[in-house]
C-alpha atoms as a PDB file:
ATOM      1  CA  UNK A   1     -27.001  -2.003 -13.471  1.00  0.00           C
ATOM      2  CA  UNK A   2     -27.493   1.710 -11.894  1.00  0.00           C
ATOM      3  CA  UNK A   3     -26.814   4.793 -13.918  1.00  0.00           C
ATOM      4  CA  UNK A   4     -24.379   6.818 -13.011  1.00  0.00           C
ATOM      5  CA  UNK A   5     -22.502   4.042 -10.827  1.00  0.00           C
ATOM      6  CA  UNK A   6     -19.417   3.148 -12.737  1.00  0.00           C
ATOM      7  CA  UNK A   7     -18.042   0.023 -10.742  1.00  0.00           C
ATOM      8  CA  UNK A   8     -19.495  -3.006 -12.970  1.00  0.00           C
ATOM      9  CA  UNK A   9     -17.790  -6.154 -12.546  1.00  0.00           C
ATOM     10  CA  UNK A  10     -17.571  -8.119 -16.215  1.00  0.00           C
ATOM     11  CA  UNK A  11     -19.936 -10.706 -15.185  1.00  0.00           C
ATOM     12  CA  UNK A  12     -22.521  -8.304 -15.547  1.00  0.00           C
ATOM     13  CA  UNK A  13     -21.804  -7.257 -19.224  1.00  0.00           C
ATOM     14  CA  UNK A  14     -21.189 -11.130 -19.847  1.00  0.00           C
ATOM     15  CA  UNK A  15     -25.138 -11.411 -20.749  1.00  0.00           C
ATOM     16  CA  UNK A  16     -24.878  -8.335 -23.040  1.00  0.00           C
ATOM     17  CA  UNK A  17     -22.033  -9.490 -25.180  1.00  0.00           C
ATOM     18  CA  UNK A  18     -23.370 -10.411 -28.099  1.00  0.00           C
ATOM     19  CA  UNK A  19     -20.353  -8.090 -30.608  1.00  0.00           C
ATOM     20  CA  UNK A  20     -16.730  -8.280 -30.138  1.00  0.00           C
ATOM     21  CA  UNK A  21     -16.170  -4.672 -28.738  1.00  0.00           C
ATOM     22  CA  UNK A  22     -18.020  -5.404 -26.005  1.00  0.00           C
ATOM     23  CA  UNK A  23     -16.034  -8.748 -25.419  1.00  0.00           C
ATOM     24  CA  UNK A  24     -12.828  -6.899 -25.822  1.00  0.00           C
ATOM     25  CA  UNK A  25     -13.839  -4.438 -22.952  1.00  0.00           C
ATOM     26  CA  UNK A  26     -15.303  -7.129 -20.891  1.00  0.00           C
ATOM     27  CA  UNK A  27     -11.272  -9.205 -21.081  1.00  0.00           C
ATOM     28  CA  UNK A  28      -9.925  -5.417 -20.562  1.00  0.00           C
ATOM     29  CA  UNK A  29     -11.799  -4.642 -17.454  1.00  0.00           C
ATOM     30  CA  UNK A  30     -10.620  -8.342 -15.988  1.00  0.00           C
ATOM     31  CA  UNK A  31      -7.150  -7.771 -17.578  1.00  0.00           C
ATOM     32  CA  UNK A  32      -7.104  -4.770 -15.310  1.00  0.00           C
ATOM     33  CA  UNK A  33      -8.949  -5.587 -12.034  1.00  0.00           C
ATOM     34  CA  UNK A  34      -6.550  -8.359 -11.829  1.00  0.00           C
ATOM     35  CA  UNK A  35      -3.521  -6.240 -12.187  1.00  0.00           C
ATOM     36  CA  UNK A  36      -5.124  -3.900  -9.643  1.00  0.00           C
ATOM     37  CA  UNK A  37      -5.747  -6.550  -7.213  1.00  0.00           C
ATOM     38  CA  UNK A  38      -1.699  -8.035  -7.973  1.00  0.00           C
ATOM     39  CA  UNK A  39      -0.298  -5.055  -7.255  1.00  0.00           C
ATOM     40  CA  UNK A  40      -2.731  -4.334  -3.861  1.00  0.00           C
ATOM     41  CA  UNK A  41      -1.156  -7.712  -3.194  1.00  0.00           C
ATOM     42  CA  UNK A  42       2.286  -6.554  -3.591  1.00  0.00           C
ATOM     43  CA  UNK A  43       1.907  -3.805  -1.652  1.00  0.00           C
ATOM     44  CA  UNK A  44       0.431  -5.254   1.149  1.00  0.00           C
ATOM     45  CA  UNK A  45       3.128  -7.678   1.899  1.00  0.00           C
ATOM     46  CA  UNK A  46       5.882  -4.702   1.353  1.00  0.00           C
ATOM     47  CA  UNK A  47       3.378  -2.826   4.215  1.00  0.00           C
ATOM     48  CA  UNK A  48       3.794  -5.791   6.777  1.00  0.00           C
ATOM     49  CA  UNK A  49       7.523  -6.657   5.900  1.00  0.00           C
ATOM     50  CA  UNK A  50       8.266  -3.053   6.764  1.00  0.00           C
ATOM     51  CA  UNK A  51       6.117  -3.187  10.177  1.00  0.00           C
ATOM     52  CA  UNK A  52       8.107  -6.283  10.563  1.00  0.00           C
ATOM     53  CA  UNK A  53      11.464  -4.975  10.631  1.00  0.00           C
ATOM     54  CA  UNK A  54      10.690  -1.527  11.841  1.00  0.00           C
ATOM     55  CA  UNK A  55       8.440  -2.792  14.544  1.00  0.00           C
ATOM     56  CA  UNK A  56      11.273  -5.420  15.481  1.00  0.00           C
ATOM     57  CA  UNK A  57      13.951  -2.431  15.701  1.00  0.00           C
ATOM     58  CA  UNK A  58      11.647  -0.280  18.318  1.00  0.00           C
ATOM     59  CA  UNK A  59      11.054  -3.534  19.983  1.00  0.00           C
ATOM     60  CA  UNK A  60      15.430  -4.277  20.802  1.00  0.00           C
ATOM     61  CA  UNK A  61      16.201  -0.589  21.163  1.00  0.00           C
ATOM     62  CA  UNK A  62      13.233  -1.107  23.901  1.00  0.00           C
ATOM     63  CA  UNK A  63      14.343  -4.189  25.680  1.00  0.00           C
ATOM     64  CA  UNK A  64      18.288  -2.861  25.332  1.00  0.00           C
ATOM     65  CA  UNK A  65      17.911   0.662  26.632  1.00  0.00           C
ATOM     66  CA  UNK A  66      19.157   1.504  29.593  1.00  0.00           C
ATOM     67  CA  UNK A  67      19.075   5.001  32.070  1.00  0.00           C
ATOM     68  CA  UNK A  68      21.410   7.903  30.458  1.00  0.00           C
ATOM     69  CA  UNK A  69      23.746   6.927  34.117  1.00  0.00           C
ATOM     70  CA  UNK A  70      24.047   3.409  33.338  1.00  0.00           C
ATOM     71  CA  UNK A  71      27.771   2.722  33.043  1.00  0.00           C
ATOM     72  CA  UNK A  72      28.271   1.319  29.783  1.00  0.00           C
ATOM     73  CA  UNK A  73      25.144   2.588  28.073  1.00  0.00           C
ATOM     74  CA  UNK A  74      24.436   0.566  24.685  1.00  0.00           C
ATOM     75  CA  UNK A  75      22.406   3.684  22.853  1.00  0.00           C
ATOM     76  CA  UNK A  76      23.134   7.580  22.918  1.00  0.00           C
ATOM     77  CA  UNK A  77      21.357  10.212  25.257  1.00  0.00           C
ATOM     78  CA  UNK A  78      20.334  11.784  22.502  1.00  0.00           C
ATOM     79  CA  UNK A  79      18.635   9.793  19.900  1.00  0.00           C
ATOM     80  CA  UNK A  80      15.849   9.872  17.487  1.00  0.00           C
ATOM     81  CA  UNK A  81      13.624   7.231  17.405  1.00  0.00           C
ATOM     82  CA  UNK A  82      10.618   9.349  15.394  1.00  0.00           C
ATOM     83  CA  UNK A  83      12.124   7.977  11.763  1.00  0.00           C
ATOM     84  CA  UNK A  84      11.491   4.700  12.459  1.00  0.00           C
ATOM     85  CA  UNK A  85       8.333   5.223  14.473  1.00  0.00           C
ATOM     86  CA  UNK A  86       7.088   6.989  11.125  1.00  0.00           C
ATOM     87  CA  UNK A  87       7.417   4.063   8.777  1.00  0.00           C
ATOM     88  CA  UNK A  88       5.668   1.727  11.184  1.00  0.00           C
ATOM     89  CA  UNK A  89       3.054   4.064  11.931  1.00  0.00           C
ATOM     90  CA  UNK A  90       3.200   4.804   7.858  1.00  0.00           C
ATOM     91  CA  UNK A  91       3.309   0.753   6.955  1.00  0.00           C
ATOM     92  CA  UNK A  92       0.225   0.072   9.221  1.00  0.00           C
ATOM     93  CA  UNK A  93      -1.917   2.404   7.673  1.00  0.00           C
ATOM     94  CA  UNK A  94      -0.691   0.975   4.529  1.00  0.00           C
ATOM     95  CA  UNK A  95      -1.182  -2.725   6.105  1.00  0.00           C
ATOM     96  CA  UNK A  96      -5.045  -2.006   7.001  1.00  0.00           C
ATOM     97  CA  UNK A  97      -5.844  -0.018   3.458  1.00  0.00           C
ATOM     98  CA  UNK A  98      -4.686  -2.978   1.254  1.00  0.00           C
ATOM     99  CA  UNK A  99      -6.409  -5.461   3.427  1.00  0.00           C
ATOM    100  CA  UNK A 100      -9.456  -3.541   2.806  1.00  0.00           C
ATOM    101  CA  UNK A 101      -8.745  -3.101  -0.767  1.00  0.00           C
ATOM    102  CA  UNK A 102      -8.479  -6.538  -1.001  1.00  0.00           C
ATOM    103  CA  UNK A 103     -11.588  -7.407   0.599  1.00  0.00           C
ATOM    104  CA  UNK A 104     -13.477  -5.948  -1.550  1.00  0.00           C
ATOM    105  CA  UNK A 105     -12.039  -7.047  -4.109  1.00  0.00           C
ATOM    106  CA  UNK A 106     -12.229 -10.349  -3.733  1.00  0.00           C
ATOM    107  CA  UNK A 107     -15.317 -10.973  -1.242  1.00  0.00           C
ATOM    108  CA  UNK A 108     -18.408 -10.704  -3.767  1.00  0.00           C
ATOM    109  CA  UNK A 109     -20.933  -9.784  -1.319  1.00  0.00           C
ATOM    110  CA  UNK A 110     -18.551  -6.628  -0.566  1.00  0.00           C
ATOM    111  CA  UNK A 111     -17.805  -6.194  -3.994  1.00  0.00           C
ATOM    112  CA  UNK A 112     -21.705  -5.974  -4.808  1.00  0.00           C
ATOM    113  CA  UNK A 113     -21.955  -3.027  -3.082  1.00  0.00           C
ATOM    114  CA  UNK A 114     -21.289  -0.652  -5.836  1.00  0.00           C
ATOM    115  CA  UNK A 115     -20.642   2.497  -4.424  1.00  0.00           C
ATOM    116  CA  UNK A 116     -18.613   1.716  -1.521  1.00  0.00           C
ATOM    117  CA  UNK A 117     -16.451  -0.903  -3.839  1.00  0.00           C
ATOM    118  CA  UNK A 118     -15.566   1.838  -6.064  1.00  0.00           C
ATOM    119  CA  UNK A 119     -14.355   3.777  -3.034  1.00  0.00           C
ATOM    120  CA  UNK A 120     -12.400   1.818  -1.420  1.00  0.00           C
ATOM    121  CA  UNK A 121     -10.688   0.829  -4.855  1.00  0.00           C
ATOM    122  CA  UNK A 122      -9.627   4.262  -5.323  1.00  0.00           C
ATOM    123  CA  UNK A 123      -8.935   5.291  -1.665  1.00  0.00           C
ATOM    124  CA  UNK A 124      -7.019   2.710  -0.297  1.00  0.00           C
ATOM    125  CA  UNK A 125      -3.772   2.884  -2.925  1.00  0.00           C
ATOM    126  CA  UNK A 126      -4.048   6.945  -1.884  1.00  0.00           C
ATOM    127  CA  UNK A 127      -4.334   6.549   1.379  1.00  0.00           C
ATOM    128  CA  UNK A 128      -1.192   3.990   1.469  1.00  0.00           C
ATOM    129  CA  UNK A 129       0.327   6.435  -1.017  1.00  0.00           C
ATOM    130  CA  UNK A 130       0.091   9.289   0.924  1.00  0.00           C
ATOM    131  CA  UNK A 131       1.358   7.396   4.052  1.00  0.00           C
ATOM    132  CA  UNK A 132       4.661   6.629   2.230  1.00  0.00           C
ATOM    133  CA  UNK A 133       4.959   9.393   1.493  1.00  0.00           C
ATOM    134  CA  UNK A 134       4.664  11.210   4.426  1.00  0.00           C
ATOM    135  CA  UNK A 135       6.892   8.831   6.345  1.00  0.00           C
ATOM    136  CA  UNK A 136       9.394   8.938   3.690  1.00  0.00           C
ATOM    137  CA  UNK A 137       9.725  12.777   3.936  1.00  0.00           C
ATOM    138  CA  UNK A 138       9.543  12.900   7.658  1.00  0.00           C
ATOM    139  CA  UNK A 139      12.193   9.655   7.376  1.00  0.00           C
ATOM    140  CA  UNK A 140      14.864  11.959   5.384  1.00  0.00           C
ATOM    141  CA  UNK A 141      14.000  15.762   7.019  1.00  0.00           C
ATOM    142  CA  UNK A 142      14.834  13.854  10.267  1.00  0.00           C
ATOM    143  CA  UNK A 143      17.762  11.819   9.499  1.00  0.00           C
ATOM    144  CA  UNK A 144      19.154  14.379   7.862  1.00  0.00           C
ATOM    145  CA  UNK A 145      20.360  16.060  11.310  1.00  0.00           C
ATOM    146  CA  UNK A 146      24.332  15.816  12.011  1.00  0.00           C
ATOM    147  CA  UNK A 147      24.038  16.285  15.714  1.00  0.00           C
ATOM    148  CA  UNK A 148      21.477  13.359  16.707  1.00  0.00           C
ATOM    149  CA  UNK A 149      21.400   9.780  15.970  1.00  0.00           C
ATOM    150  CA  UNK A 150      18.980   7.832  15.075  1.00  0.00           C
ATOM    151  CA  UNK A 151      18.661   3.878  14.166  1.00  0.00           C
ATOM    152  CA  UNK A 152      20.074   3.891  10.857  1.00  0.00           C
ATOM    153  CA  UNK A 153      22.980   5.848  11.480  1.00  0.00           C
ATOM    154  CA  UNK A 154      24.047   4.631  14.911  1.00  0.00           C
ATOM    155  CA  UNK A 155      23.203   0.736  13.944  1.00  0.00           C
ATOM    156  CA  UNK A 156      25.303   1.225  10.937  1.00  0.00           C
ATOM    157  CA  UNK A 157      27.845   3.040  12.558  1.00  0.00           C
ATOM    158  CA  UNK A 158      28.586   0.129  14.653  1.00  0.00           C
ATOM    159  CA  UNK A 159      28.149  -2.517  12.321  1.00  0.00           C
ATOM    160  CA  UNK A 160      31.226  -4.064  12.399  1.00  0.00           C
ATOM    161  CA  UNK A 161      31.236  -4.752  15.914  1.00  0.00           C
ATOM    162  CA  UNK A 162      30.707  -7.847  16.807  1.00  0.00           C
ATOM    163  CA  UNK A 163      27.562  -8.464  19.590  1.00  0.00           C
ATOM    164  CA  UNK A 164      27.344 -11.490  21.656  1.00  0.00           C
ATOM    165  CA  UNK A 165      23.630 -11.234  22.130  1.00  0.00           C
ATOM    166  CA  UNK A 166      21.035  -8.736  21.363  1.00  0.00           C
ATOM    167  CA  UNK A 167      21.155  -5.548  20.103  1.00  0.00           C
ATOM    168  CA  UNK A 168      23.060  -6.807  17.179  1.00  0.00           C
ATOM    169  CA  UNK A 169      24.223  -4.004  15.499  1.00  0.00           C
ATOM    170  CA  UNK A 170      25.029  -5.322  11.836  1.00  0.00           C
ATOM    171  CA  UNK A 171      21.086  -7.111  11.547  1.00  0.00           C
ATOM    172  CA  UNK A 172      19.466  -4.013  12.930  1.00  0.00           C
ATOM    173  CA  UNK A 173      21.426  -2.131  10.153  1.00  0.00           C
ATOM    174  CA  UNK A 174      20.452  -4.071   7.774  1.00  0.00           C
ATOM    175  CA  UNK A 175      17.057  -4.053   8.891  1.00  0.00           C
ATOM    176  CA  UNK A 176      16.419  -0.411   8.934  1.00  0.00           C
ATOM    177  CA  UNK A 177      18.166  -0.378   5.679  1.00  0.00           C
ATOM    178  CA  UNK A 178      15.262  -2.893   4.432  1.00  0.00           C
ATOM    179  CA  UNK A 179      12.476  -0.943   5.979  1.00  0.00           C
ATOM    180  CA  UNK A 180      13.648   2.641   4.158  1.00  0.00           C
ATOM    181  CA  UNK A 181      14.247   0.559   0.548  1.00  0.00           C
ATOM    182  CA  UNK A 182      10.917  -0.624   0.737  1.00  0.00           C
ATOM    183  CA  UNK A 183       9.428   2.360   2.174  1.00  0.00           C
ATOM    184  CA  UNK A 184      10.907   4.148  -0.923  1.00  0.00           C
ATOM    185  CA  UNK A 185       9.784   1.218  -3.338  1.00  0.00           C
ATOM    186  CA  UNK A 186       6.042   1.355  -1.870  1.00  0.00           C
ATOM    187  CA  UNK A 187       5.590   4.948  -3.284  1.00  0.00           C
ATOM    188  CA  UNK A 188       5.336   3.913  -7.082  1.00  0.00           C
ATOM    189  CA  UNK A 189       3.523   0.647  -6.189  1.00  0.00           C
ATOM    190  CA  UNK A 190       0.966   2.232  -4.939  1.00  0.00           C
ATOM    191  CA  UNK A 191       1.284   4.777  -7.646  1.00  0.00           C
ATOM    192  CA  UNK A 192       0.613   1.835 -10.040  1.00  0.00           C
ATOM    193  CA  UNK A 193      -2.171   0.837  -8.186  1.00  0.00           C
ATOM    194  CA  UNK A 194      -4.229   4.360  -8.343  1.00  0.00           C
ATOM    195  CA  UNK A 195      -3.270   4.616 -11.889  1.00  0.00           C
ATOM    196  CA  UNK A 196      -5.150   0.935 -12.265  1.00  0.00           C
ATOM    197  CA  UNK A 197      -7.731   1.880 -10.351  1.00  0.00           C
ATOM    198  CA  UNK A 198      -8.406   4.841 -12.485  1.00  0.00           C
ATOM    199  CA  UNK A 199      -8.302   3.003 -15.726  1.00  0.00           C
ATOM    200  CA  UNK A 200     -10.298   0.445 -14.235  1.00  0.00           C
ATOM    201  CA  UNK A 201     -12.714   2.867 -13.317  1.00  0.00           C
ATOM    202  CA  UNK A 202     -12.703   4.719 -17.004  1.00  0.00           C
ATOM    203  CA  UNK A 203     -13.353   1.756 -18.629  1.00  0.00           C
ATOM    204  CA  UNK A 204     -16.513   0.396 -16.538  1.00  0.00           C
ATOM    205  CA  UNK A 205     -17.780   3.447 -17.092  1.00  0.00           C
ATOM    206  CA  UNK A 206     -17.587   3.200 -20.790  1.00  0.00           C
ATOM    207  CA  UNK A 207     -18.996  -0.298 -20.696  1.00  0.00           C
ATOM    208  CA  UNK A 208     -21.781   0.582 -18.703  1.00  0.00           C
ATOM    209  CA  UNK A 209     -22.555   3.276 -20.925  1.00  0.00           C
ATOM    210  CA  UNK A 210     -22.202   1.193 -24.027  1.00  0.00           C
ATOM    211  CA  UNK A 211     -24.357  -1.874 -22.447  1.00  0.00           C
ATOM    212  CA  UNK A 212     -27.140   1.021 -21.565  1.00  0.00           C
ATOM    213  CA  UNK A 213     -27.003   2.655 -25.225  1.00  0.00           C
ATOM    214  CA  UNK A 214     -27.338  -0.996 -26.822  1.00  0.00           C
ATOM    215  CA  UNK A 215     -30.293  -1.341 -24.513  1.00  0.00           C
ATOM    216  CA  UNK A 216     -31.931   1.684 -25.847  1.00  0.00           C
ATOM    217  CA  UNK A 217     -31.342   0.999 -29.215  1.00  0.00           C
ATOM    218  CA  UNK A 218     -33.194  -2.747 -29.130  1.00  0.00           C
ATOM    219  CA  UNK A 219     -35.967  -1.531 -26.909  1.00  0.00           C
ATOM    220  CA  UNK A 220     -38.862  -2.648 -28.495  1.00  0.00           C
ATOM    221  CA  UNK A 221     -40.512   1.175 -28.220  1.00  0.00           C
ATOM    222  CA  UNK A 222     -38.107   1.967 -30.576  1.00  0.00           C
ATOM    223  CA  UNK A 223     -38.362  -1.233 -32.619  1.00  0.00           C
END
């Protein structure tokens, strides 16, 4: 094990644990990576449900828009499509940063590679972090405007009416309303998942230090 490189999986104190400490740490450090990797998890399929539904939204206002001098024109002249476009561009980036977290994670010749696991396991829940947020602010400092629509509040607006075929106004409402709960919900996920990471992090490096110091103190120079 390297000094100074904190990322040590528990199989690698397993053939050190001969007192209970070092067990307990050992069943902490799993306790933990495996809450880590749950909640990467979680927030990677709350990343591709909102691409889903956001992406899906772009994709109807696309196939239903029509020129500004089209007679009975479906969407407003002015409208504001940049909302939505932020939590899909915001739920990709979160997408591709769990998948990576994940990866290494859970693919041991990745997660061998010491340096570059430790990383990724604390830069992909801040990346994804900081891309909800961002979209989330963008989201509310854009749909805050009274004068121009945009998918949530002309979908919504016209809810109630009842669509024959595509756009449907009522699902695309309640899609966009999906995409901005979990956009919102993301935040503190991957909140969570930094926090873990951190712990996680603390407590290898403790270990480490601990298994090292044991080391010392049975080396037969000192014996």
């Amino acid at each position: 094990m390297e000094k100074g490189h904190s990322q040590t999986s528990g199989s690698e104190f397993e053939a050190e644990s001969q007192d209970l400490h070092l067990q307990a740490k050992v069943r902490s450090i799993r306790t933990l990576d495996n809450a880590r990797i749950g909640t990467t998890a979680l927030a990677l399929l709350m990343g591709i449900t909102i691409l889903g539904v956001s992406g899906n939204t772009l994709k109807v206002y696309d196939d239903t828009h029509v020129p500004y001098d089209f007679l009975l024109p479906l969407w407003p002249d002015e409208f504001n499509i940049r909302p939505t476009v932020a939590l899909v561009v915001g739920s990709a980036i979160v997408t591709l940063s769990n998948i990576a977290a994940l990866c290494f994670s859970k693919v041991q010749l990745l997660r061998n590679k010491t340096i570059t696991n430790t990383s990724v396991m604390f830069l992909a829940p801040f990346v994804g972090l900081a891309a909800a947020l961002i979209a989330m602010i963008f989201f509310y400092a854009v749909n805050a405007s009274d004068t121009v629509d945009t998918f949530l509040s002309w979908t919504c607006r016209w809810k109630a009416v009842p669509m024959g075929q595509s756009p449907h106004w009522d699902t695309l409402c309640q899609q966009s309303h999906a995409g901005l709960y979990l956009a919102i919900l993301l935040i503190p996920v991957e909140a969570v998942a930094l926090g873990l990471a951190a712990y996680q992090f603390k407590q290898e490096r403790y270990t480490g230090a601990y298994v090292n110091a044991r080391k010392n103190v049975n080396s037969p120079a000192l014996s």
